[in-house]
Protein backbone atom coordinates (compact mmCIF):
# COMPACT_ATOMS: atom_id res chain seq x y z
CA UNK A 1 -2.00 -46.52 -30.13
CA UNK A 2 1.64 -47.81 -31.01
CA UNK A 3 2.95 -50.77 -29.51
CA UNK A 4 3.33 -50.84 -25.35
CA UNK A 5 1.59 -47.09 -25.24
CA UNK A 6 -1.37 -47.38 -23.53
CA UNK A 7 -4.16 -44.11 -23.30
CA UNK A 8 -2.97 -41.73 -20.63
CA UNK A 9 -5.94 -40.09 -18.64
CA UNK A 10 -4.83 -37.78 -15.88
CA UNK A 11 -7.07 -35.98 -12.99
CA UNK A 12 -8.73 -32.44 -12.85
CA UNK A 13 -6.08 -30.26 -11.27
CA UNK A 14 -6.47 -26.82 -10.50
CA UNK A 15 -3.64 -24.11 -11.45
CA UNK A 16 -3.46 -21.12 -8.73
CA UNK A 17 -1.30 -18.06 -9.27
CA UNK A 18 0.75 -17.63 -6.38
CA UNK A 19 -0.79 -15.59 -3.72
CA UNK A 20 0.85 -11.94 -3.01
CA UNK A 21 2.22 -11.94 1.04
CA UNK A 22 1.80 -9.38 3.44
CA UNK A 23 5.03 -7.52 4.31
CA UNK A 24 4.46 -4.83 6.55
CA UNK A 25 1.17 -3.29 8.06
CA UNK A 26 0.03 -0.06 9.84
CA UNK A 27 -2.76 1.69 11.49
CA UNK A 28 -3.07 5.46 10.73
CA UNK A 29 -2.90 8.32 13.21
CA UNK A 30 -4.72 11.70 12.78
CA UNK A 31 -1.90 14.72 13.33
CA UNK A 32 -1.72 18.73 13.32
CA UNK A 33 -5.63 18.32 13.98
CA UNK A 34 -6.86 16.52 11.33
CA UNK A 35 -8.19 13.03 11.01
CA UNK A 36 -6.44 10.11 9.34
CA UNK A 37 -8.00 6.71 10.23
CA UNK A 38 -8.12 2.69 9.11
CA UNK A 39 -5.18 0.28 8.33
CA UNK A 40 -2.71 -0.47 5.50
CA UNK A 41 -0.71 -3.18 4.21
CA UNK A 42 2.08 -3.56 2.05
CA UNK A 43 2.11 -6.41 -0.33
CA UNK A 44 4.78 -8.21 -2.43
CA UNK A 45 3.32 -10.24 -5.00
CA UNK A 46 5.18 -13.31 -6.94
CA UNK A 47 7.05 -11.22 -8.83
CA UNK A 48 8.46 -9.06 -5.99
CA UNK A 49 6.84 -6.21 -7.00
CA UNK A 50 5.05 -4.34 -4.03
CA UNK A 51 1.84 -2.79 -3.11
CA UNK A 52 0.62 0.08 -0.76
CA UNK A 53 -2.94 -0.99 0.12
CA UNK A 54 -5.08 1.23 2.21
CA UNK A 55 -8.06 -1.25 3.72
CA UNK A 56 -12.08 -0.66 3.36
CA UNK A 57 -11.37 1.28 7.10
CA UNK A 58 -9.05 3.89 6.00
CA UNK A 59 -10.45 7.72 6.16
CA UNK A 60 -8.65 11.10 6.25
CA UNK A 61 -10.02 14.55 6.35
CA UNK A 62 -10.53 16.40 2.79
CA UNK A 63 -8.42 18.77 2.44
CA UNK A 64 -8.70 21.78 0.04
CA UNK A 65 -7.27 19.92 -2.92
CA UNK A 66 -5.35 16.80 -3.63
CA UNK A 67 -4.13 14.44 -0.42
CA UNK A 68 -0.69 12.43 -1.12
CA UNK A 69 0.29 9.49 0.15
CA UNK A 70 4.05 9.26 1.06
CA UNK A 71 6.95 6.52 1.99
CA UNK A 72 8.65 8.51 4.59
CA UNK A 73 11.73 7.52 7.04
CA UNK A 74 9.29 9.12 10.07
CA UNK A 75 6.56 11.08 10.93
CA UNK A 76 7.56 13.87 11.26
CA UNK A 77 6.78 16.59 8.63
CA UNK A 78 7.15 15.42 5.69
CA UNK A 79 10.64 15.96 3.98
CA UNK A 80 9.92 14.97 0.22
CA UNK A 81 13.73 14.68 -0.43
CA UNK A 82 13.98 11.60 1.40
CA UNK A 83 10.04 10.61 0.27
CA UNK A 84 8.52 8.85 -2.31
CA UNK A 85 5.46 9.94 -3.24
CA UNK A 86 3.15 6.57 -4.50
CA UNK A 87 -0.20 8.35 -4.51
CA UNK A 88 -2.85 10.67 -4.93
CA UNK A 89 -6.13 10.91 -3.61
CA UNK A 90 -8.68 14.01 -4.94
CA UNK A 91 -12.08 13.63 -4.68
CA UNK A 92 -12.59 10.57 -2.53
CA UNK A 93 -11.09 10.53 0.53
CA UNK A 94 -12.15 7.03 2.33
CA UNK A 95 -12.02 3.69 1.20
CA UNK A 96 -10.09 0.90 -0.39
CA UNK A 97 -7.07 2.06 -2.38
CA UNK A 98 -3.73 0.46 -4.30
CA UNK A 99 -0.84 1.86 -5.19
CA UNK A 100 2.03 0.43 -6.48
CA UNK A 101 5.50 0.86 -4.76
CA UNK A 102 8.28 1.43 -7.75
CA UNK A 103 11.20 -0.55 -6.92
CA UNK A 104 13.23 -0.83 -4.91
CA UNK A 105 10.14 -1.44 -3.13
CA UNK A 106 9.21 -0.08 0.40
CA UNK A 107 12.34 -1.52 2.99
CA UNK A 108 13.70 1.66 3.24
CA UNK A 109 10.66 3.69 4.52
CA UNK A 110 9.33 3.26 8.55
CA UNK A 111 5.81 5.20 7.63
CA UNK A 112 3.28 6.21 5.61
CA UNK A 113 2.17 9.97 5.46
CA UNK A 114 -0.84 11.40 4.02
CA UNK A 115 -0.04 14.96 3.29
CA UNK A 116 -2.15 18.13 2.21
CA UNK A 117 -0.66 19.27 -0.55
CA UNK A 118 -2.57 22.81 -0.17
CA UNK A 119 -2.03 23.43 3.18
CA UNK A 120 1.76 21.86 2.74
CA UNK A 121 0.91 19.94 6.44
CA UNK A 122 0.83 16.09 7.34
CA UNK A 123 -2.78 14.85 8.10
CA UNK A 124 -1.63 11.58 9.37
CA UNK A 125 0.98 8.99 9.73
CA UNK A 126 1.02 5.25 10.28
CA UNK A 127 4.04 3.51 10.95
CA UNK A 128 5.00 0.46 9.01
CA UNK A 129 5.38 -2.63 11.37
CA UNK A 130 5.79 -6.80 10.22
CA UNK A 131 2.61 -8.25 10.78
């Protein structure tokens, strides 16, 4: 080593991505006579992007096609002009799922609709609370 360095040795240290925050939760609510179950959360992750994550718990009924999940300003029926649509699900209708919220992210929206698209009708709602 030159003159007055001496060896450097530093400690282990463990890097950790930044953990994504919980932003807004709900529980789901069956309506028109169908059956919508389980929680949600919405996430923002380091970057500030969001996502809509329906826990292990979550169940609705299976309709005769493809079930959406909506942002909506209530929840009442759904009114897709002032909606956005984030998912889909088809076959599977219970379980863990993630969507991603496209920005500007979810602060405009009170609830979260599952709609039939087939039978054009809202299975359930949850509506989006801080946790």
């Amino acid at each position: 080593l030159g003159a007055g360095l001496e060896s450097a040795v530093s400690e282990p240290f463990e890097v950790t991505a930044p953990a994504t925050s919980v932003i807004r939760v709900g529980a789901f609510v069956g309506q028109n006579g169908y059956t919508a179950q389980g929680t949600l959360q919405i996430e923002r992750g380091p970057d500030g992007a969001e996502t809509l994550r329906l826990n292990p718990n979550f169940r609705v009924s299976s309709g005769a096609g493809t079930i959406t999940v909506w942002l909506a300003r209530s929840s009442d029926r759904l009114d897709p002009s002032r909606s956005l649509q984030v998912g889909r699900l088809t076959r599977v209708f219970a379980g863990e799922f993630t969507f991603p919220i496209p920005a500007p992210g979810s602060s405009g929206f009170t609830h979260v609709i599952v709609f039939c698209d087939p039978f054009r009708i809202n299975f359930g709602a949850a509506e989006l609370r801080n946790p």
